[in-house]
PDB file of N, CA and C in Angstrom:
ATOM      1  N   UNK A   1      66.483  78.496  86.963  1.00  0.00           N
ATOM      2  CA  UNK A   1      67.711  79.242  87.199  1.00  0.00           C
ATOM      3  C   UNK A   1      68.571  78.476  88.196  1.00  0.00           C
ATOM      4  N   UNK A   2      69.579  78.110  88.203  1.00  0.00           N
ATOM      5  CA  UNK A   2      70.456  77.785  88.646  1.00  0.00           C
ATOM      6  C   UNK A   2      70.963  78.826  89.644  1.00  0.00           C
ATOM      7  N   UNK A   3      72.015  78.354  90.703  1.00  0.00           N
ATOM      8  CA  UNK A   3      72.808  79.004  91.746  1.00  0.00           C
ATOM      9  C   UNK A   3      74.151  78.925  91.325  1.00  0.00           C
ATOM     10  N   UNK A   4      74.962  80.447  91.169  1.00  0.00           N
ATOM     11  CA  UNK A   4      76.512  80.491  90.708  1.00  0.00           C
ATOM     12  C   UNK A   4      77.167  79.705  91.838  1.00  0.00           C
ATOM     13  N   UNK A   5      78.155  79.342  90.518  1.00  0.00           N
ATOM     14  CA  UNK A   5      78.976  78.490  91.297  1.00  0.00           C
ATOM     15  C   UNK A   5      80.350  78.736  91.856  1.00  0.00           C
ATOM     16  N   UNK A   6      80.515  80.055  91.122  1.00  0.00           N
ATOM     17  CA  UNK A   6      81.816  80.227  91.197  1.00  0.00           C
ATOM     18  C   UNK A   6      82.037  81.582  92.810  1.00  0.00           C
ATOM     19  N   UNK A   7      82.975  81.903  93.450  1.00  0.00           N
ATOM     20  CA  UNK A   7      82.674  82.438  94.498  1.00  0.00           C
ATOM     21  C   UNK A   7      83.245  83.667  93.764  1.00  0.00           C
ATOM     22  N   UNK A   8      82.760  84.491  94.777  1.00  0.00           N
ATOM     23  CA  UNK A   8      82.978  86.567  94.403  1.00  0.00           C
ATOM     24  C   UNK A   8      84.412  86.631  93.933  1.00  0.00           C
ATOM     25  N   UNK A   9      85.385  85.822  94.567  1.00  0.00           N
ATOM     26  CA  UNK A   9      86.682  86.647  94.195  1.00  0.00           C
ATOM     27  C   UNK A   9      87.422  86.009  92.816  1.00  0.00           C
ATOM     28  N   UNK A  10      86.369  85.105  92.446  1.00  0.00           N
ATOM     29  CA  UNK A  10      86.981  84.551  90.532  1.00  0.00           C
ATOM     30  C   UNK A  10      86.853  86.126  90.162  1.00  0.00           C
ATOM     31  N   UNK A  11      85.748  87.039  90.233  1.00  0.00           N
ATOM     32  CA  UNK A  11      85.475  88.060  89.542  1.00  0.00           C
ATOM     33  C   UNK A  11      86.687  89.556  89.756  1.00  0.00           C
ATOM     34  N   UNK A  12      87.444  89.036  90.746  1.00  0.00           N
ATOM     35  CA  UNK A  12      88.594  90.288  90.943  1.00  0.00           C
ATOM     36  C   UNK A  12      89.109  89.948  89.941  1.00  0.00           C
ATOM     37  N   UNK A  13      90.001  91.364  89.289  1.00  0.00           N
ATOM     38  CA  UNK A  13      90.823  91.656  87.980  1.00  0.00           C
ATOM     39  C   UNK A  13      92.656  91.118  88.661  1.00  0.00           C
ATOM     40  N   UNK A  14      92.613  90.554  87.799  1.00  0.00           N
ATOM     41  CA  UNK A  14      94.262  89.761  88.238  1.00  0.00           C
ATOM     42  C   UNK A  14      94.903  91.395  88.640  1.00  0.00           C
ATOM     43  N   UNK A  15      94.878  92.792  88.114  1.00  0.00           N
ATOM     44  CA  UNK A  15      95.664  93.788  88.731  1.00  0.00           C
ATOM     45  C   UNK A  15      95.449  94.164  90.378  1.00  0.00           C
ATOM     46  N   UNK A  16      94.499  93.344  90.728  1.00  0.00           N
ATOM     47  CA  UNK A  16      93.946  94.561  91.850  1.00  0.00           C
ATOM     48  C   UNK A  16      94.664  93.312  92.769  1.00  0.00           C
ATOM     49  N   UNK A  17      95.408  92.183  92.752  1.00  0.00           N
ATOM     50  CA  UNK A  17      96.198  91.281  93.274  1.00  0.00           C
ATOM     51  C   UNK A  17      97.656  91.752  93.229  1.00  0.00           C
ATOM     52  N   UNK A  18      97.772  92.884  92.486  1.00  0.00           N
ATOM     53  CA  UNK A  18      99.513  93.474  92.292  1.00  0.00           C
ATOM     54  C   UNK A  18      99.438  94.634  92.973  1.00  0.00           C
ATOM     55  N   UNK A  19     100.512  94.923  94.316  1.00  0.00           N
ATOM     56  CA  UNK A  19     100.585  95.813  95.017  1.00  0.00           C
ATOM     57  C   UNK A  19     100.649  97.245  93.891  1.00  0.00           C
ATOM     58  N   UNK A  20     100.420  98.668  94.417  1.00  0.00           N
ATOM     59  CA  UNK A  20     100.434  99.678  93.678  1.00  0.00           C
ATOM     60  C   UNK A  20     101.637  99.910  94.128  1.00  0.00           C
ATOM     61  N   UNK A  21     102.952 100.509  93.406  1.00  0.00           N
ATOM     62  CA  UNK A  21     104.244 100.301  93.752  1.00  0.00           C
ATOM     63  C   UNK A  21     104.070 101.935  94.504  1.00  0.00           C
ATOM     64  N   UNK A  22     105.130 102.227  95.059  1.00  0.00           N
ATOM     65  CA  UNK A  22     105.570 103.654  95.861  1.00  0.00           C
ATOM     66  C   UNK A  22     105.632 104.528  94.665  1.00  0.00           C
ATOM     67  N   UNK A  23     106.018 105.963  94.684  1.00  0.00           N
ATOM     68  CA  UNK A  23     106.513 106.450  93.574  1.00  0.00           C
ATOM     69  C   UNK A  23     107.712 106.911  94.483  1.00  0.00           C
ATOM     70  N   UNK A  24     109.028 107.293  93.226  1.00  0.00           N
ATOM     71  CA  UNK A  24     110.163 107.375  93.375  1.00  0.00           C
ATOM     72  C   UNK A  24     110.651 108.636  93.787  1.00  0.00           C
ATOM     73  N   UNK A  25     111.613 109.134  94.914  1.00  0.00           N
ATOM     74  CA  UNK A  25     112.360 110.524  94.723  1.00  0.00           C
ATOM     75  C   UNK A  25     113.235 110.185  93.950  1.00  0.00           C
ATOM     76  N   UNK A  26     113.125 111.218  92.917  1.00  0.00           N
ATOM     77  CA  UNK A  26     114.298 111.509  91.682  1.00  0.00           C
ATOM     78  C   UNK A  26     115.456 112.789  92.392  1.00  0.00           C
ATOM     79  N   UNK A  27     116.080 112.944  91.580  1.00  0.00           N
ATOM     80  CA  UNK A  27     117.266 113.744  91.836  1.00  0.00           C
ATOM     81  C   UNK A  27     117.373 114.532  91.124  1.00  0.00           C
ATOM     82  N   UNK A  28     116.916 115.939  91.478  1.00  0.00           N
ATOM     83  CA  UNK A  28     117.407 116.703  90.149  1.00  0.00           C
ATOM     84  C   UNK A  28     117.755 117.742  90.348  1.00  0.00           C
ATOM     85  N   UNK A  29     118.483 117.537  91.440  1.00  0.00           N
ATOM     86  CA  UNK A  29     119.076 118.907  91.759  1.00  0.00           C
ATOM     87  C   UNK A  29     118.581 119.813  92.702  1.00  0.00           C
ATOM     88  N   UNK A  30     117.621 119.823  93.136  1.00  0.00           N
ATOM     89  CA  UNK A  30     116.757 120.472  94.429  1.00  0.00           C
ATOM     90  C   UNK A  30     116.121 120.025  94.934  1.00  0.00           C
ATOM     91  N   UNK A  31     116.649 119.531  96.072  1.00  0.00           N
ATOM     92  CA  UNK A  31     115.862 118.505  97.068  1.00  0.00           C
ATOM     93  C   UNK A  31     114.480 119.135  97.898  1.00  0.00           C
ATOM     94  N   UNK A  32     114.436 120.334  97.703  1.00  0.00           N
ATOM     95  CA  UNK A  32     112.855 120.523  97.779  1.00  0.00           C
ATOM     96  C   UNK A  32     111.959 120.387  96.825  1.00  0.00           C
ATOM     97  N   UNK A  33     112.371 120.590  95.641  1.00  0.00           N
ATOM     98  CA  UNK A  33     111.534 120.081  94.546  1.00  0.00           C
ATOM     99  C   UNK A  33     111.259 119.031  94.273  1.00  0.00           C
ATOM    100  N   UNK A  34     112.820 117.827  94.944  1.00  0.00           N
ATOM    101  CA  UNK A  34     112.381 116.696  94.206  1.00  0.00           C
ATOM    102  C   UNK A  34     111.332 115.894  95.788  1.00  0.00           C
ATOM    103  N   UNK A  35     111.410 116.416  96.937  1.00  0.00           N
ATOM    104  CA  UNK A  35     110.333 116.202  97.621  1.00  0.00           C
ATOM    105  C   UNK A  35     109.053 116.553  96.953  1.00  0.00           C
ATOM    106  N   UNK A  36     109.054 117.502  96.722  1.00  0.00           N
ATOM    107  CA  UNK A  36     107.523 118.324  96.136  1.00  0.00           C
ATOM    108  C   UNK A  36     106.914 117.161  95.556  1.00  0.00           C
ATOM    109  N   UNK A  37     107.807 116.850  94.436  1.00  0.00           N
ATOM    110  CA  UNK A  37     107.590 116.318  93.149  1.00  0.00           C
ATOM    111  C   UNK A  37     107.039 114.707  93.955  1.00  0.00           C
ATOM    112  N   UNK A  38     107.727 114.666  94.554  1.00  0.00           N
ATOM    113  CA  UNK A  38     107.485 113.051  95.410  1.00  0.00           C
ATOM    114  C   UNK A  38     106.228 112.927  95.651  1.00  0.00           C
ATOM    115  N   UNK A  39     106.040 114.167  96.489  1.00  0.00           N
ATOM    116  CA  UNK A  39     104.706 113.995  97.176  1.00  0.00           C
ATOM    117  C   UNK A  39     103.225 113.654  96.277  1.00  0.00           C
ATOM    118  N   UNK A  40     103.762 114.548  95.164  1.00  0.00           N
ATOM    119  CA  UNK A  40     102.636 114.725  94.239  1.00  0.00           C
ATOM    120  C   UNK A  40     102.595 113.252  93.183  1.00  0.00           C
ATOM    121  N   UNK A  41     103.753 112.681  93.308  1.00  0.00           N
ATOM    122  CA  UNK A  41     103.620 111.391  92.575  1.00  0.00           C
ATOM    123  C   UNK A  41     102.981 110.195  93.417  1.00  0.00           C
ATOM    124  N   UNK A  42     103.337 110.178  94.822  1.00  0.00           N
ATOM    125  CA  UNK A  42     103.025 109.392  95.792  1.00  0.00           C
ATOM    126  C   UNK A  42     101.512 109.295  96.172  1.00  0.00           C
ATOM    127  N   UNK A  43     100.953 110.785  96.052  1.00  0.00           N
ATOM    128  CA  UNK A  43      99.394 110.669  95.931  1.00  0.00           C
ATOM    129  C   UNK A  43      98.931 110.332  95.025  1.00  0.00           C
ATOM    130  N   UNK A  44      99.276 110.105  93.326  1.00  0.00           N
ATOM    131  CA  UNK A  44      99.083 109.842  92.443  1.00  0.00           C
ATOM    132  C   UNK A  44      98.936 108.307  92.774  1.00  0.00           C
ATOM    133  N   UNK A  45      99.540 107.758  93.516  1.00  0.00           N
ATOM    134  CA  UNK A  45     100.031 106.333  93.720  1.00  0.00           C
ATOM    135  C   UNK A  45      98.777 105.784  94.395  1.00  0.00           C
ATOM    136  N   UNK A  46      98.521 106.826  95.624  1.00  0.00           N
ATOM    137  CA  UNK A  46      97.527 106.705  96.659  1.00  0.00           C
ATOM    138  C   UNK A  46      95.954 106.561  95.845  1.00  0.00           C
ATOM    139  N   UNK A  47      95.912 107.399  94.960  1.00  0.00           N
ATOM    140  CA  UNK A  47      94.790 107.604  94.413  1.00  0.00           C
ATOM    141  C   UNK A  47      94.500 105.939  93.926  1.00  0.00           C
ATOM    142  N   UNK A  48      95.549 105.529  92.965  1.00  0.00           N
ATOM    143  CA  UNK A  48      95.443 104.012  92.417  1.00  0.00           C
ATOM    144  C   UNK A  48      94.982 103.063  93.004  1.00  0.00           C
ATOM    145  N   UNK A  49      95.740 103.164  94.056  1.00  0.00           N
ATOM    146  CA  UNK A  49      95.324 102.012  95.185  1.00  0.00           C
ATOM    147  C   UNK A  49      93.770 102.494  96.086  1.00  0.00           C
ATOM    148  N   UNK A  50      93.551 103.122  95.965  1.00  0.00           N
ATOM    149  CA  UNK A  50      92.544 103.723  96.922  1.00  0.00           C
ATOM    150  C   UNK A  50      91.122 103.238  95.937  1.00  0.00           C
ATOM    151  N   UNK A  51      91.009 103.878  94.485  1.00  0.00           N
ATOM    152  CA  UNK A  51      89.929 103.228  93.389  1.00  0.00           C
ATOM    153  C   UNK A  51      89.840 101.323  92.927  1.00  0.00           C
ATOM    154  N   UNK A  52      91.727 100.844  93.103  1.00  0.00           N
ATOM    155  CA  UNK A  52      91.415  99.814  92.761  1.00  0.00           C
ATOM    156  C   UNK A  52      90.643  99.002  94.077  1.00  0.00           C
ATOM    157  N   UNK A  53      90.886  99.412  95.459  1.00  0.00           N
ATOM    158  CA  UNK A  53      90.073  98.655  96.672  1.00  0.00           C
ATOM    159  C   UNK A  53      88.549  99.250  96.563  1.00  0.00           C
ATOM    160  N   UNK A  54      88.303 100.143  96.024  1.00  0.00           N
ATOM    161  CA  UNK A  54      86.409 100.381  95.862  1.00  0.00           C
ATOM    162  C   UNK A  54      86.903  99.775  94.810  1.00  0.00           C
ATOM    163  N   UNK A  55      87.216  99.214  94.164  1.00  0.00           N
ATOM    164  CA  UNK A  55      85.869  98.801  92.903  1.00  0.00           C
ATOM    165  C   UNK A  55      86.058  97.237  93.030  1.00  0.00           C
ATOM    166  N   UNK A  56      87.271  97.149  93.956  1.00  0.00           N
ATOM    167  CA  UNK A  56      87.271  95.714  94.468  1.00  0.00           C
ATOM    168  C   UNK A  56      86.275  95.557  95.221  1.00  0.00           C
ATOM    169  N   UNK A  57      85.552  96.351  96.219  1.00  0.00           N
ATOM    170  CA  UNK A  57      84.828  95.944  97.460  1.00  0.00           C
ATOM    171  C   UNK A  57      83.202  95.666  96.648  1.00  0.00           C
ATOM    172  N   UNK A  58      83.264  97.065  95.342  1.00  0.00           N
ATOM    173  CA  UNK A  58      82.307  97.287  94.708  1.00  0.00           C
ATOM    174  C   UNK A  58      81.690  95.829  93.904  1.00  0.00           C
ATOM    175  N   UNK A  59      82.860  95.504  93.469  1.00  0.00           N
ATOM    176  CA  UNK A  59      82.576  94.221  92.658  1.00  0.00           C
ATOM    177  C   UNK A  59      82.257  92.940  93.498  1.00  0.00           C
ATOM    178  N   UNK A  60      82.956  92.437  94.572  1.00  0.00           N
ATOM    179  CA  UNK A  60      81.811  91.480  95.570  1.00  0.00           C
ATOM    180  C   UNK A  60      81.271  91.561  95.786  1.00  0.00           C
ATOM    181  N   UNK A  61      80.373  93.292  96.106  1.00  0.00           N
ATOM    182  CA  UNK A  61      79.106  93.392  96.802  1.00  0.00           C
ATOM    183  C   UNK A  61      77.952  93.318  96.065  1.00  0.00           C
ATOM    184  N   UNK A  62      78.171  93.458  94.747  1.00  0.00           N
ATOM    185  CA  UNK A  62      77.487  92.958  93.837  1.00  0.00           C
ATOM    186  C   UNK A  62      77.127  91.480  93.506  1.00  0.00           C
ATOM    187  N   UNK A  63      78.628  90.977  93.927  1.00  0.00           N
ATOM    188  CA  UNK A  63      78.170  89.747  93.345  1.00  0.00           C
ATOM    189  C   UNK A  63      77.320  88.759  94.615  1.00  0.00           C
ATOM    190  N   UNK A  64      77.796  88.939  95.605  1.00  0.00           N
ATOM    191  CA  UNK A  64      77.026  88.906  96.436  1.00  0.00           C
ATOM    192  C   UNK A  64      75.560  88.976  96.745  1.00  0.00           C
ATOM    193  N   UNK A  65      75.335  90.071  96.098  1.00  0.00           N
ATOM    194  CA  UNK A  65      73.478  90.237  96.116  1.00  0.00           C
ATOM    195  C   UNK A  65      73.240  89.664  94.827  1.00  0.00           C
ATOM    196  N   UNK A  66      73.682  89.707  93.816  1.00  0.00           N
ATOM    197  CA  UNK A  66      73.604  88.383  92.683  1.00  0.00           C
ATOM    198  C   UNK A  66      73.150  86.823  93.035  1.00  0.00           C
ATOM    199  N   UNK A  67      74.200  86.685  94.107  1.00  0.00           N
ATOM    200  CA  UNK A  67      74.129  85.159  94.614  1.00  0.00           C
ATOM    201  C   UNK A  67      72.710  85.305  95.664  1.00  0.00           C
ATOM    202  N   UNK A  68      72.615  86.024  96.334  1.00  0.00           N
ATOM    203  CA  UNK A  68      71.500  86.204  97.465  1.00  0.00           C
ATOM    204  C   UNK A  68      70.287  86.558  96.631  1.00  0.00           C
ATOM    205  N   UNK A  69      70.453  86.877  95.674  1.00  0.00           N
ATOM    206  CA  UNK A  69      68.654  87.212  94.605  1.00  0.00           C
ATOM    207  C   UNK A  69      68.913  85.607  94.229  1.00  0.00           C
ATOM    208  N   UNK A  70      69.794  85.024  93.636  1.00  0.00           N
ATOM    209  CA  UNK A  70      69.680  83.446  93.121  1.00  0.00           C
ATOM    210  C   UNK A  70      69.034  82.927  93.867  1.00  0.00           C
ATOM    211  N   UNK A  71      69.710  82.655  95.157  1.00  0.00           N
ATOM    212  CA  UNK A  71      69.341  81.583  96.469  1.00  0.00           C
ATOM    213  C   UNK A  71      67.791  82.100  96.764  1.00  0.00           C
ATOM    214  N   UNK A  72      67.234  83.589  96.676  1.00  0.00           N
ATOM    215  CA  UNK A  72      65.872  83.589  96.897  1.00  0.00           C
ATOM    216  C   UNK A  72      64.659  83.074  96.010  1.00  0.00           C
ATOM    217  N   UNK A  73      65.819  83.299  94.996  1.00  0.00           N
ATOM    218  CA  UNK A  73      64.244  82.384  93.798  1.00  0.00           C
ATOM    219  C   UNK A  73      64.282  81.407  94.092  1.00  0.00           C
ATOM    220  N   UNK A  74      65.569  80.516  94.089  1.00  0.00           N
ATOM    221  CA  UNK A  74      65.134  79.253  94.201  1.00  0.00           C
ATOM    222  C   UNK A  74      64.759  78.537  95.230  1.00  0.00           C
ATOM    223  N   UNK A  75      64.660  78.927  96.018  1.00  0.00           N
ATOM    224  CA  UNK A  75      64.028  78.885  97.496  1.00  0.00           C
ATOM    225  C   UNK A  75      62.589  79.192  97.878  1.00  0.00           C
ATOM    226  N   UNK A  76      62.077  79.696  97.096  1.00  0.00           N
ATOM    227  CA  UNK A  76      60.315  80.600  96.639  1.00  0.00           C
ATOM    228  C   UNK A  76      59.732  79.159  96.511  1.00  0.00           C
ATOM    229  N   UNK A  77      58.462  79.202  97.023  1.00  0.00           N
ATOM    230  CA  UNK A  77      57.312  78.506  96.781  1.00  0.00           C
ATOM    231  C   UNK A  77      57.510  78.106  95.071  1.00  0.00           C
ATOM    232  N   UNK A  78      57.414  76.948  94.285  1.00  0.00           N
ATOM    233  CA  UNK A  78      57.154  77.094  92.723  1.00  0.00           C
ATOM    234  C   UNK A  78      56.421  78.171  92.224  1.00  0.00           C
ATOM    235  N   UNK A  79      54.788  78.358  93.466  1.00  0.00           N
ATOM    236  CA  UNK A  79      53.615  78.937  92.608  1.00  0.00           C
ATOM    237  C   UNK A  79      53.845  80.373  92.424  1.00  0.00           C
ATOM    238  N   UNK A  80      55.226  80.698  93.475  1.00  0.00           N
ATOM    239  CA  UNK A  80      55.277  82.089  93.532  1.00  0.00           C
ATOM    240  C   UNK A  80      56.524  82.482  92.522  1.00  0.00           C
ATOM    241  N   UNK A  81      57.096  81.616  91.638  1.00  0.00           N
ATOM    242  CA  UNK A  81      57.833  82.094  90.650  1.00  0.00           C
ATOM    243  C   UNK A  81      57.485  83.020  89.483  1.00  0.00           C
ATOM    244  N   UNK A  82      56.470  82.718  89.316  1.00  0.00           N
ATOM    245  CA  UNK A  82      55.922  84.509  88.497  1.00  0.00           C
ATOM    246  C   UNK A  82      55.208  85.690  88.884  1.00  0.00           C
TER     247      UNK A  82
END
């Protein structure tokens, strides 16, 4: 078995490199609604960004102990490879 070569962050998804944009106040005529409405889009926003950084953190920490189980086999005594 070989040791990866490539480091943890080849494995991030090109999206989780694109900011999660704001969401917008619209206008529609009642500026308490279109707050309301804000708020509830803006957490919508929050939520995005909040899953794409776990599954970012999720996905190095994996790969990470990937690379750290590699480096232990091959580092093992030969006799103790099976």
């Amino acid at each position: 078995m070989l040791a990866p070569t490539d480091g943890c962050s080849t494995l991030l998804a090109d999206r989780w490199r694109d900011p999660v944009p704001s969401a917008v106040i619209e206008d529609n005529g009642d500026p308490a609604l279109d707050w309301q409405l804000f708020g509830i889009a803006q957490t919508g926003q929050l939520n995005i960004a909040n899953r794409d950084k776990a599954d970012a953190i999720e996905t190095v920490e994996r790969c990470e102990a990937r690379d750290r189980a590699a480096r232990e086999q091959l580092t093992r005594p030969w006799w103790r490879l099976w």
